[in-house]
PDB file of N, CA and C in Angstrom:
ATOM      1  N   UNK A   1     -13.872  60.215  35.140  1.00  0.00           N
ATOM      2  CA  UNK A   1     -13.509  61.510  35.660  1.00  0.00           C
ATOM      3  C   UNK A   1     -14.070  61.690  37.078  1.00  0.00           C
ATOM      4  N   UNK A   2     -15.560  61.086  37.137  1.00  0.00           N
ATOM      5  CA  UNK A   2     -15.751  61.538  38.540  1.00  0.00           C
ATOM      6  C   UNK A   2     -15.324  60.658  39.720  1.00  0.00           C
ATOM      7  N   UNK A   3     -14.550  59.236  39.456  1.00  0.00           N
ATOM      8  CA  UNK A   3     -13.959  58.494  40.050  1.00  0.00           C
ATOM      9  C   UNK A   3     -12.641  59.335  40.841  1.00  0.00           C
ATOM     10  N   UNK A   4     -11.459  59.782  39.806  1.00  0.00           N
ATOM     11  CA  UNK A   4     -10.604  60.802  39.717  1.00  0.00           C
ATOM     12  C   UNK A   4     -10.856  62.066  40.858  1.00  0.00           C
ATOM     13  N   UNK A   5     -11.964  62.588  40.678  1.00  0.00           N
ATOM     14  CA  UNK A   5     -11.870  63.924  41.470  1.00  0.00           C
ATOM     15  C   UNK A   5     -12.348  63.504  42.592  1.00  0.00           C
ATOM     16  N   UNK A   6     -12.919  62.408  43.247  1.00  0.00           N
ATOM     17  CA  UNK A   6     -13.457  61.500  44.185  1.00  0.00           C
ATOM     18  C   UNK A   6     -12.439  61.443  45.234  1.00  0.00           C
ATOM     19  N   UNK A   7     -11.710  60.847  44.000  1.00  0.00           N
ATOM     20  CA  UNK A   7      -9.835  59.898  44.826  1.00  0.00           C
ATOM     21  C   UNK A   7      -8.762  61.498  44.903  1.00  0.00           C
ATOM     22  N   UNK A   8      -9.216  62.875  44.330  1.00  0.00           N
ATOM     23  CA  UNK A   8      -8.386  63.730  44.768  1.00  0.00           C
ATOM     24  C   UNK A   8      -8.923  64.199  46.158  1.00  0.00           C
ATOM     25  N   UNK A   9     -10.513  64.241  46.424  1.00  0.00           N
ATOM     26  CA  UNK A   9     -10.946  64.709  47.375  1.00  0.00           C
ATOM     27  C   UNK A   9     -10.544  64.327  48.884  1.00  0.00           C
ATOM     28  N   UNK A  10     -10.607  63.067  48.059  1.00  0.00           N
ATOM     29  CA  UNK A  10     -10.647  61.856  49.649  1.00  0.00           C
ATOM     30  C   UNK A  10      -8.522  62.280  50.044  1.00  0.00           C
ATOM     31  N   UNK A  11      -7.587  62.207  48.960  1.00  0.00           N
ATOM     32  CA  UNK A  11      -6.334  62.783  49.222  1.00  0.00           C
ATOM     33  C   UNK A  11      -6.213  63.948  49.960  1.00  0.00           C
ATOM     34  N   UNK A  12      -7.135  64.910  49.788  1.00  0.00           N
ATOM     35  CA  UNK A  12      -7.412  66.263  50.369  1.00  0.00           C
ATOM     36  C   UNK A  12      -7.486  65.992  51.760  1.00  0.00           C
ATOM     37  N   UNK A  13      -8.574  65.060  52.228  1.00  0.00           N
ATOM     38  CA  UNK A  13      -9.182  65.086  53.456  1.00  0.00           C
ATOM     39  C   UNK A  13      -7.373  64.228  53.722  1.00  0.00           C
ATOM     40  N   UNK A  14      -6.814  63.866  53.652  1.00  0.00           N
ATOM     41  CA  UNK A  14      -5.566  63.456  54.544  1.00  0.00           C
ATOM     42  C   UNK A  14      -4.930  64.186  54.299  1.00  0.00           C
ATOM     43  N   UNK A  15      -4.763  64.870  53.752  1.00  0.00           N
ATOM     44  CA  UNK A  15      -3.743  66.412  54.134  1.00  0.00           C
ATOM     45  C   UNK A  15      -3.825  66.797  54.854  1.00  0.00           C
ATOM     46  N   UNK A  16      -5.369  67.331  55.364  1.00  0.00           N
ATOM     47  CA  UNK A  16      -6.061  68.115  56.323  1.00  0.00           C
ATOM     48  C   UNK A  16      -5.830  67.699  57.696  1.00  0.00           C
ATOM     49  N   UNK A  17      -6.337  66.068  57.537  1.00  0.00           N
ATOM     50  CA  UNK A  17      -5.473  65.413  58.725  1.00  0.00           C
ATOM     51  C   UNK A  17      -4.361  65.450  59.552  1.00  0.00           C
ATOM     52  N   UNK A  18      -3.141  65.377  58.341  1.00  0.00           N
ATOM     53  CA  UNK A  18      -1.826  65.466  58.369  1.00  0.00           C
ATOM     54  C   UNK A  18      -1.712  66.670  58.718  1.00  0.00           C
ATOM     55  N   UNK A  19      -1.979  67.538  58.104  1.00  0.00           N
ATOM     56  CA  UNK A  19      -1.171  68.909  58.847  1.00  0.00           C
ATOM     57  C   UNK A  19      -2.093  69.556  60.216  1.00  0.00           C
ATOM     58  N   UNK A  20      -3.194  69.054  60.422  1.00  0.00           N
ATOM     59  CA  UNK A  20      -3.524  68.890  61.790  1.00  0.00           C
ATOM     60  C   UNK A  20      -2.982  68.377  62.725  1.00  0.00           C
ATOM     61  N   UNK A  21      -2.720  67.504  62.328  1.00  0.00           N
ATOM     62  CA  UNK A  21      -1.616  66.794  63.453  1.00  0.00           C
ATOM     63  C   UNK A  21      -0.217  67.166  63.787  1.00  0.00           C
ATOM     64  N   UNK A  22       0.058  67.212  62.469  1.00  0.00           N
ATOM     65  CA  UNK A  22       1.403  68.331  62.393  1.00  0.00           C
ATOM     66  C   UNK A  22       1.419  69.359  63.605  1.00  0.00           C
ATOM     67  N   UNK A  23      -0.281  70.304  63.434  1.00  0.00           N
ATOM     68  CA  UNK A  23       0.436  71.357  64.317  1.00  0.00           C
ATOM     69  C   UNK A  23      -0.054  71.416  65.615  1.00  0.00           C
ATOM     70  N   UNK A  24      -0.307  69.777  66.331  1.00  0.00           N
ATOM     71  CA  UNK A  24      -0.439  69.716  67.849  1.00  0.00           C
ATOM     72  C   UNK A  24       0.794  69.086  67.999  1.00  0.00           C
ATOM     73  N   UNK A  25       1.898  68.632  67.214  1.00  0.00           N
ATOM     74  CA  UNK A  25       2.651  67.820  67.355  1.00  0.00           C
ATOM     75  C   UNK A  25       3.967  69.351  67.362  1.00  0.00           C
ATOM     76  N   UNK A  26       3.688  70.308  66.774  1.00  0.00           N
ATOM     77  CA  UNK A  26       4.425  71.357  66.595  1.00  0.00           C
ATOM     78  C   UNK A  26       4.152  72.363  67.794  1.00  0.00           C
ATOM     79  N   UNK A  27       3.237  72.161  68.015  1.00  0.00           N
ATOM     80  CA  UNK A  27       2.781  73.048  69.149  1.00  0.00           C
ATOM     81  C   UNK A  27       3.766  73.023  70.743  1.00  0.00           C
ATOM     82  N   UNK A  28       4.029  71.552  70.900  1.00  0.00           N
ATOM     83  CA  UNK A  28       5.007  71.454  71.764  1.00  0.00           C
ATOM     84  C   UNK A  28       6.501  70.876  71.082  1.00  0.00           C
ATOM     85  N   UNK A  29       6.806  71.238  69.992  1.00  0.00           N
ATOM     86  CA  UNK A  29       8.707  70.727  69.947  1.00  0.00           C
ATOM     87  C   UNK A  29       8.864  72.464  69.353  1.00  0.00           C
ATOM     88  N   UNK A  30       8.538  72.839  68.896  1.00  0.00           N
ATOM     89  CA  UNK A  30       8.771  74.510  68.167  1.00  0.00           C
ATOM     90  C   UNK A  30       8.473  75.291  69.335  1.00  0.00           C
ATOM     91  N   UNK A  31       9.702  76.322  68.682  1.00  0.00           N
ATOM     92  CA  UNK A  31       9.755  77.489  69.394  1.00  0.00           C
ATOM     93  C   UNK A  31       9.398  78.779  68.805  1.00  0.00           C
ATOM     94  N   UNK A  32       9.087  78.744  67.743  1.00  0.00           N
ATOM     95  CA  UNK A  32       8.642  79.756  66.944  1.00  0.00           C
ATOM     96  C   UNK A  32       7.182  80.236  67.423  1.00  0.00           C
ATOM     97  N   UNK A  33       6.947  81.808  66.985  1.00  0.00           N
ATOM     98  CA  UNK A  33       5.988  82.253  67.179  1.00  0.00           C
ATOM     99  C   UNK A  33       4.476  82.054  66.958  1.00  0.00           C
ATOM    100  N   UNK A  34       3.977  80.771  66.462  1.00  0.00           N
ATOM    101  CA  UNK A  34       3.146  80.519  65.796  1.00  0.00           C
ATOM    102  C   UNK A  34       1.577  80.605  66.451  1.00  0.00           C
ATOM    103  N   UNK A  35       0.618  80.119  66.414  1.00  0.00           N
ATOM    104  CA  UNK A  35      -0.539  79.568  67.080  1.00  0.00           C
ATOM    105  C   UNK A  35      -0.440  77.933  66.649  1.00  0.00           C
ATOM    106  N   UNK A  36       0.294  77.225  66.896  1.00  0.00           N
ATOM    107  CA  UNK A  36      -0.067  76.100  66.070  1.00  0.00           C
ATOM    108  C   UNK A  36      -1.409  75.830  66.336  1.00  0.00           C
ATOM    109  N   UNK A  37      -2.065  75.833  67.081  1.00  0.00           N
ATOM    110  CA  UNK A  37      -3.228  74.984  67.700  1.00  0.00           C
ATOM    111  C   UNK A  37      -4.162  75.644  66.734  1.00  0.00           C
ATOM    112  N   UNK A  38      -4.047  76.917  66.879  1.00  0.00           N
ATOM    113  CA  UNK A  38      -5.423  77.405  65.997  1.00  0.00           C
ATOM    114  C   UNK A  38      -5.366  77.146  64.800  1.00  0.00           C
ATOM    115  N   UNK A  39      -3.930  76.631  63.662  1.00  0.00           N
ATOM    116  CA  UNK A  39      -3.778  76.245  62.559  1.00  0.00           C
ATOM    117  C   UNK A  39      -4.412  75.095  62.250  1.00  0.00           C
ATOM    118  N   UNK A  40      -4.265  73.988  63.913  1.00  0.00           N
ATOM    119  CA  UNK A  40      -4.633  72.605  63.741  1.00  0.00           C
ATOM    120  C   UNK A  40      -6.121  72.736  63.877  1.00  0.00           C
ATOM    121  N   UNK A  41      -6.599  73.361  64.563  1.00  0.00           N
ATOM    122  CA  UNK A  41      -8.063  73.527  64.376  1.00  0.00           C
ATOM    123  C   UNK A  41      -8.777  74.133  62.970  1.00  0.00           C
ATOM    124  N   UNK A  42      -8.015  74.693  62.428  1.00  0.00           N
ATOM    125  CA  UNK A  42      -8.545  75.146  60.970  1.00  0.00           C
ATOM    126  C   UNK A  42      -8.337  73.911  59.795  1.00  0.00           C
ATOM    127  N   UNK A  43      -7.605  73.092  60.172  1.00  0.00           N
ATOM    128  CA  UNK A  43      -7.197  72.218  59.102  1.00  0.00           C
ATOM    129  C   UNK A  43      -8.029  70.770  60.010  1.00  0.00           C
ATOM    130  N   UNK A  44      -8.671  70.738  60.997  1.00  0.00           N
ATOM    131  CA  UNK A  44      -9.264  69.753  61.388  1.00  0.00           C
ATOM    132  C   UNK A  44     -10.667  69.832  61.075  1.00  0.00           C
ATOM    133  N   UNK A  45     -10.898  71.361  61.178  1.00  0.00           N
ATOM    134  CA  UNK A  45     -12.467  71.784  60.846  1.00  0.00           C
ATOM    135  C   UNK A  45     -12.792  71.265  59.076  1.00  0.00           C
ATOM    136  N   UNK A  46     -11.713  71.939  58.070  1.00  0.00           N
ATOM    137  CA  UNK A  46     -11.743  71.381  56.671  1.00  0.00           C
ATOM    138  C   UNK A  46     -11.753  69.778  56.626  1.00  0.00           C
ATOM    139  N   UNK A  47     -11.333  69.267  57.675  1.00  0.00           N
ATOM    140  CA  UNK A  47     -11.197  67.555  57.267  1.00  0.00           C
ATOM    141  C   UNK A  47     -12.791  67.192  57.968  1.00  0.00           C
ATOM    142  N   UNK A  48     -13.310  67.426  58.828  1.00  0.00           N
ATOM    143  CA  UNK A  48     -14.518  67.015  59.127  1.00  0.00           C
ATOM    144  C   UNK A  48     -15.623  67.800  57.852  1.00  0.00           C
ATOM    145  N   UNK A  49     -15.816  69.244  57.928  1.00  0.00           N
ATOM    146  CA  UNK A  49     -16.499  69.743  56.451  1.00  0.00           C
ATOM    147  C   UNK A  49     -16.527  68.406  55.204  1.00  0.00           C
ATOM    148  N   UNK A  50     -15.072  68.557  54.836  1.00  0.00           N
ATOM    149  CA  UNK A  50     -15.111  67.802  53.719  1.00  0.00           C
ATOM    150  C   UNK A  50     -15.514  65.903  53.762  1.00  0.00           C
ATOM    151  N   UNK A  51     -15.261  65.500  55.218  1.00  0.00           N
ATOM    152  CA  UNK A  51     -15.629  64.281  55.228  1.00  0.00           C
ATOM    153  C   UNK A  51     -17.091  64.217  54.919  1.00  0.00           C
ATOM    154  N   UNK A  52     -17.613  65.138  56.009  1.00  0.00           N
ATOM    155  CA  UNK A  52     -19.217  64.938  56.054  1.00  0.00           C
ATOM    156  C   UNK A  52     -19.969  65.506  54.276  1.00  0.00           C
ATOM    157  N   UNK A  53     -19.088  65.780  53.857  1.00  0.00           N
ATOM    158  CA  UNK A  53     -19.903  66.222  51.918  1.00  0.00           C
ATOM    159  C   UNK A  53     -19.255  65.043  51.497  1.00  0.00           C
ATOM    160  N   UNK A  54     -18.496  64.355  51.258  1.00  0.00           N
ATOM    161  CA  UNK A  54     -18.033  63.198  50.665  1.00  0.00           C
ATOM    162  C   UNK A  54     -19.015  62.276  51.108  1.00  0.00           C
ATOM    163  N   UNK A  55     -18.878  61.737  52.648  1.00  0.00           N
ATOM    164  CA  UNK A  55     -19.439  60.361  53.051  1.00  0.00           C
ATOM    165  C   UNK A  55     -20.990  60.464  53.338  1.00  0.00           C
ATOM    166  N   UNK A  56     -21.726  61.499  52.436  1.00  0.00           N
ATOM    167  CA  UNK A  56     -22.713  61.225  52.875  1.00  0.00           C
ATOM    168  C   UNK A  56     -24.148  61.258  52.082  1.00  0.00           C
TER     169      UNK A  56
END
């Protein structure tokens, strides 16, 4: 089990990634009203948080 919630965590932290990137990559092709940047900074901040409690 604690192998399992290990290998969901570590899935987590590439989400966080992914949709970070997503929204510098959105930031310039969209035209919509968004902040992307400040989204990508909220989802970059959770991927460093969660790296540094995992890897350490």
């Amino acid at each position: 089990m604690e192998r399992w919630v290990e290998d969901v965590e570590k899935y987590g932290l590439a989400s966080h990634l992914l949709w970070g990137l997503w929204g510098i990559v959105s930031e310039h092709v969209n035209k919509i009203d968004f902040d992307y940047l400040e989204y990508a900074r909220q989802r970059f901040r959770r991927y460093w948080a969660g790296k540094s409690h995992l890897f350490s």
